[in-house]
N, C-alpha and C. Protein backbone atom coordinates (compact mmCIF):
# COMPACT_ATOMS: atom_id res chain seq x y z
N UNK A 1 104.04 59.97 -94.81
CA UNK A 1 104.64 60.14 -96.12
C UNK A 1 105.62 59.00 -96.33
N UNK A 2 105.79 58.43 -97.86
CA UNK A 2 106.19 57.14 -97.54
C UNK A 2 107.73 57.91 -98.00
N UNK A 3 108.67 56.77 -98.14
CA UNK A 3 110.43 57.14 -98.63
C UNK A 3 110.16 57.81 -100.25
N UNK A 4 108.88 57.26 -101.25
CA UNK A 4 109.35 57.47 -102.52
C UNK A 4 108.18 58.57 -102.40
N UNK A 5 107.60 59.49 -102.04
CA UNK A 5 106.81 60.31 -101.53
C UNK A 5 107.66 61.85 -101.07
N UNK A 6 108.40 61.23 -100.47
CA UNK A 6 109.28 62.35 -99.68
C UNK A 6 110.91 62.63 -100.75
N UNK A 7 110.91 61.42 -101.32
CA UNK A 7 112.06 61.83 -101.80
C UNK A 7 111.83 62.64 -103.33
N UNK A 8 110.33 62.26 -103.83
CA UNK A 8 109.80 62.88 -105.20
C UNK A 8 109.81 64.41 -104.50
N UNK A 9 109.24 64.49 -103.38
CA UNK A 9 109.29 66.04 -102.89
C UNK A 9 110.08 67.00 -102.93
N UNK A 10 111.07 66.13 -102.49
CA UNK A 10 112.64 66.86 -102.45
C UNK A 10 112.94 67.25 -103.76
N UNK A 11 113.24 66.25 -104.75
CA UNK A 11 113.82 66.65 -105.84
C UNK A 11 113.10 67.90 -106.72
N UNK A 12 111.64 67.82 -106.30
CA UNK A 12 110.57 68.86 -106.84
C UNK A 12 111.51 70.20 -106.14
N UNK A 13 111.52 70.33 -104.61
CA UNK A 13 112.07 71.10 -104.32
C UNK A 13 113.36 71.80 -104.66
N UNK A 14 114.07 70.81 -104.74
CA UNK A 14 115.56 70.94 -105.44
C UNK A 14 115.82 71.69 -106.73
N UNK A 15 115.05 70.98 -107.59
CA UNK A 15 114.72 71.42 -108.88
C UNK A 15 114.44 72.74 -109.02
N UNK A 16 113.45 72.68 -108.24
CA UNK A 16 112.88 74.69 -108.43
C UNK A 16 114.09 75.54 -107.98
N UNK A 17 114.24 74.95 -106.62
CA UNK A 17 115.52 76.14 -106.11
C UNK A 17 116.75 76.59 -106.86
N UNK A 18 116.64 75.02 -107.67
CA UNK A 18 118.07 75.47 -108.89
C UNK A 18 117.87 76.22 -109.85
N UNK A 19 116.67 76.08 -110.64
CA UNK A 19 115.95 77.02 -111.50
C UNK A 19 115.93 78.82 -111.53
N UNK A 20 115.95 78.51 -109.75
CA UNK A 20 115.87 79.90 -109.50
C UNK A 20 117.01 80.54 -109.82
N UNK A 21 118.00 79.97 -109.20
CA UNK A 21 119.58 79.67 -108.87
C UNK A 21 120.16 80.10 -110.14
N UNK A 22 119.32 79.56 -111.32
CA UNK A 22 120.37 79.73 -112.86
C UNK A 22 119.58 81.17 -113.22
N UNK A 23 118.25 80.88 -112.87
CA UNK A 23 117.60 82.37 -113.54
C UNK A 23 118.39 83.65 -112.59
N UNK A 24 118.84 83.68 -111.29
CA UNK A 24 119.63 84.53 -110.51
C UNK A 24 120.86 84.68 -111.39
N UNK A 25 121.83 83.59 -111.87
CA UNK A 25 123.15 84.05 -112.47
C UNK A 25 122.63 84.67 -113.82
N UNK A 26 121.94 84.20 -114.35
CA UNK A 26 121.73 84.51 -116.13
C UNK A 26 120.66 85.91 -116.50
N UNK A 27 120.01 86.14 -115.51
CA UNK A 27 119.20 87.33 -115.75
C UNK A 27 119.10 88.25 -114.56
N UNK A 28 119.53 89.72 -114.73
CA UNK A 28 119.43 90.42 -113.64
C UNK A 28 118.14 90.57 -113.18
N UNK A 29 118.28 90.39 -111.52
CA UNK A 29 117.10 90.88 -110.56
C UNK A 29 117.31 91.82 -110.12
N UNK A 30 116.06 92.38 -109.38
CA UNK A 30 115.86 93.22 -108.40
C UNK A 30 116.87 93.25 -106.92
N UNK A 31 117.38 94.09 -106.18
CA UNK A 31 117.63 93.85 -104.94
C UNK A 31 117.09 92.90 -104.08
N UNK A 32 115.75 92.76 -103.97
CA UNK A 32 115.12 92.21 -103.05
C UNK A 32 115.01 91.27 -103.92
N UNK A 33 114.76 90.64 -104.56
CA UNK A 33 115.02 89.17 -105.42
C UNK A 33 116.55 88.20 -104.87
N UNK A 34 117.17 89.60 -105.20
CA UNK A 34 118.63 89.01 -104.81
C UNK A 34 118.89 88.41 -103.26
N UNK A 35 118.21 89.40 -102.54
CA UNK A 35 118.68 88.88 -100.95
C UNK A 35 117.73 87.55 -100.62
N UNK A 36 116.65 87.15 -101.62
CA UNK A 36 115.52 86.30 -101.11
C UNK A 36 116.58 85.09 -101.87
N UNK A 37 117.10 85.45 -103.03
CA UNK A 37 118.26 84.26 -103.23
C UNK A 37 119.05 83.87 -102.75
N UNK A 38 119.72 84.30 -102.09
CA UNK A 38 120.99 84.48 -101.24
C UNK A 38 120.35 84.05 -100.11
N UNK A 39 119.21 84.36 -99.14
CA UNK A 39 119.34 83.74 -97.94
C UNK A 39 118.20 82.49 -97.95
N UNK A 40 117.46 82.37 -99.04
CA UNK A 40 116.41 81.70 -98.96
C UNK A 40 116.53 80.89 -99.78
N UNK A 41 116.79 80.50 -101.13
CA UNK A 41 116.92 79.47 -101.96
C UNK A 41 118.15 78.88 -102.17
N UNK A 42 119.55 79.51 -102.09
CA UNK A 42 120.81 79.03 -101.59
C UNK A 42 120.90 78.23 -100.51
N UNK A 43 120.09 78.43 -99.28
CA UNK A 43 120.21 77.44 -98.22
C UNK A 43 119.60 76.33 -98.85
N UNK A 44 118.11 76.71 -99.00
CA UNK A 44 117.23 75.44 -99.66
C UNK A 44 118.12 74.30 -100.70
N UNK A 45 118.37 75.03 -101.15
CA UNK A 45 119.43 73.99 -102.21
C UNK A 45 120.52 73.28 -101.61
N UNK A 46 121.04 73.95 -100.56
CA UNK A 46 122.35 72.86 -100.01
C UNK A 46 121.41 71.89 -99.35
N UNK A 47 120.24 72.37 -98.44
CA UNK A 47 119.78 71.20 -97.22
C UNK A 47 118.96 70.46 -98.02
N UNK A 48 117.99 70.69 -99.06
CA UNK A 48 117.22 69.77 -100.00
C UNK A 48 118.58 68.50 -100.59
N UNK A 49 119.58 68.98 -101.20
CA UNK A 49 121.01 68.54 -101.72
C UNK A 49 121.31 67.66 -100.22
N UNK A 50 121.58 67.73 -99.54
CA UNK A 50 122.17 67.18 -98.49
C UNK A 50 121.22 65.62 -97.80
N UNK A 51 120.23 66.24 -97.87
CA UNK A 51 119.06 65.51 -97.73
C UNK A 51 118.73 64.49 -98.38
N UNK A 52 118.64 64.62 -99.69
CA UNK A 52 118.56 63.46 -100.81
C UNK A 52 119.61 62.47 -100.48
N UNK A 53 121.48 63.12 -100.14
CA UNK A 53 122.30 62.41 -100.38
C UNK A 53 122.26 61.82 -98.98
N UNK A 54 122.01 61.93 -97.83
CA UNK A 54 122.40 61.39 -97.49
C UNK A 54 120.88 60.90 -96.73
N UNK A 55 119.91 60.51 -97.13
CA UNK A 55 118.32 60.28 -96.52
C UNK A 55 118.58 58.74 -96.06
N UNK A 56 119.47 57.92 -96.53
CA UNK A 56 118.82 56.44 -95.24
C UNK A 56 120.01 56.69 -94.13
N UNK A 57 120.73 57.57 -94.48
CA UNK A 57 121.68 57.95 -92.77
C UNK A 57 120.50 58.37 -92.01
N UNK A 58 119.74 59.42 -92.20
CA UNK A 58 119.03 60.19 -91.48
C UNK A 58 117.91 59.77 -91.25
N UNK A 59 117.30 57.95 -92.18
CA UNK A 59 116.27 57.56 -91.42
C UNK A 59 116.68 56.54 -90.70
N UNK A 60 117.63 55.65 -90.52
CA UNK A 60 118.17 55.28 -89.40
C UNK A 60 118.61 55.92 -88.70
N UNK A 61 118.78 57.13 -88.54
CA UNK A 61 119.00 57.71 -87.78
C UNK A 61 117.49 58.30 -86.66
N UNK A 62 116.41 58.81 -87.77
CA UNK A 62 115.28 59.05 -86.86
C UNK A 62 114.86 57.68 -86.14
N UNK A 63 114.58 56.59 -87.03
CA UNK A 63 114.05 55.10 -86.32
C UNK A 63 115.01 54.98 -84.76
N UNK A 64 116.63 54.86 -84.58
CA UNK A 64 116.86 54.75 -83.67
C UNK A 64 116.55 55.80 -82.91
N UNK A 65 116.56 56.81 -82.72
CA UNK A 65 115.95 57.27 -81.91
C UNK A 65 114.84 57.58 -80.84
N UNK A 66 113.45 57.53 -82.47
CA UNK A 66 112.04 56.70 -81.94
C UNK A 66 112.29 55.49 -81.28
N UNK A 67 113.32 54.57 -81.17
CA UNK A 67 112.66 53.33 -80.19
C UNK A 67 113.24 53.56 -79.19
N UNK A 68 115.11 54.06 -78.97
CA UNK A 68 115.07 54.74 -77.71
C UNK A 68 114.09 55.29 -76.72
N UNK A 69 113.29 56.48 -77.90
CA UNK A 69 112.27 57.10 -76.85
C UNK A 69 111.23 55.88 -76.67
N UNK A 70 110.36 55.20 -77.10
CA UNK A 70 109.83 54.33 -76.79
C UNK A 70 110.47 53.48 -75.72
N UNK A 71 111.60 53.31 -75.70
CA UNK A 71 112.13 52.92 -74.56
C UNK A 71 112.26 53.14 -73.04
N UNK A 72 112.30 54.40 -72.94
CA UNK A 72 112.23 55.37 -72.00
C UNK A 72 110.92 55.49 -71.63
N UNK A 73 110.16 55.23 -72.47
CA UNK A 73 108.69 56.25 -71.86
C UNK A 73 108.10 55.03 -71.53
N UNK A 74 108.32 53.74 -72.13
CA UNK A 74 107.15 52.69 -71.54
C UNK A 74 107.56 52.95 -70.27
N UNK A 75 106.83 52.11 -69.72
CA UNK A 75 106.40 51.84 -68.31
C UNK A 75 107.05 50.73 -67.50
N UNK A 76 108.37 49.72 -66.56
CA UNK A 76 109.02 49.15 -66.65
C UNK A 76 107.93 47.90 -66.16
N UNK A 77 107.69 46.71 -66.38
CA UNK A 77 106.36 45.53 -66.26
C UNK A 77 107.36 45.01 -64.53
N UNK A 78 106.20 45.41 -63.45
CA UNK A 78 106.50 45.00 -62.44
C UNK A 78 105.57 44.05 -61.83
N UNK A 79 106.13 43.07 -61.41
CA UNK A 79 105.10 42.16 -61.16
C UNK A 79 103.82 42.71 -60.02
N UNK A 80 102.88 42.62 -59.97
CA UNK A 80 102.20 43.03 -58.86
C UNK A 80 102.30 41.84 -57.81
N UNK A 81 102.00 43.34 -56.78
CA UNK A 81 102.25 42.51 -55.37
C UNK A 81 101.03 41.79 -54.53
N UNK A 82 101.00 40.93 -54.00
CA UNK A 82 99.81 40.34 -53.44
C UNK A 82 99.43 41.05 -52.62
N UNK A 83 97.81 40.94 -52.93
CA UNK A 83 97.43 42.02 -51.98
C UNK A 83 96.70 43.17 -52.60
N UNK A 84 97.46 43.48 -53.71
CA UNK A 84 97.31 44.81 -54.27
C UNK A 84 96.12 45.40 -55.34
N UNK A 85 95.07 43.85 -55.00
CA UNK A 85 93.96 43.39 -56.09
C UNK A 85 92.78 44.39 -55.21
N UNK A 86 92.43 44.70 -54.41
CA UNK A 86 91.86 45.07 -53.35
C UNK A 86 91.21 45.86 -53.78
């Protein structure tokens, strides 16, 4: 998924959750509407929100990491020893 791929996603996401968010203050729900707001689209909205703002922290942040691990996992280039062609 490319940066302008993921970030159209988000805001799709964002968008809805707020939607929900205004239709929750402006029109009464059900109980169970209410708790699916409260624990399910309230989060969505801060971490979608959080996400957007702060997305090239968090992809420099994944890239360094990936090459760390790439770092670690290659294999260290040792010369071979004579002999060892056998």
């Amino acid at each position: 998924m490319t940066a302008a791929q993921q970030r159209r996603a988000q805001r799709a996401v964002h968008l809805v959750a707020a939607l929900v968010l205004i239709a929750y203050l402006y029109a009464p729900l059900e109980a169970q509407l209410q708790d699916a707001v409260r624990f399910l689209v309230l989060p969505l909205l801060v971490v979608t929100g959080i996400a957007m703002w702060q997305a090239p922290r968090i992809r420099r942040l994944r890239k360094s990491v990936r090459r760390k691990r790439a770092l670690d996992v290659a294999p260290s280039a040792s010369p071979a020893e004579p002999g060892a062609e056998r």
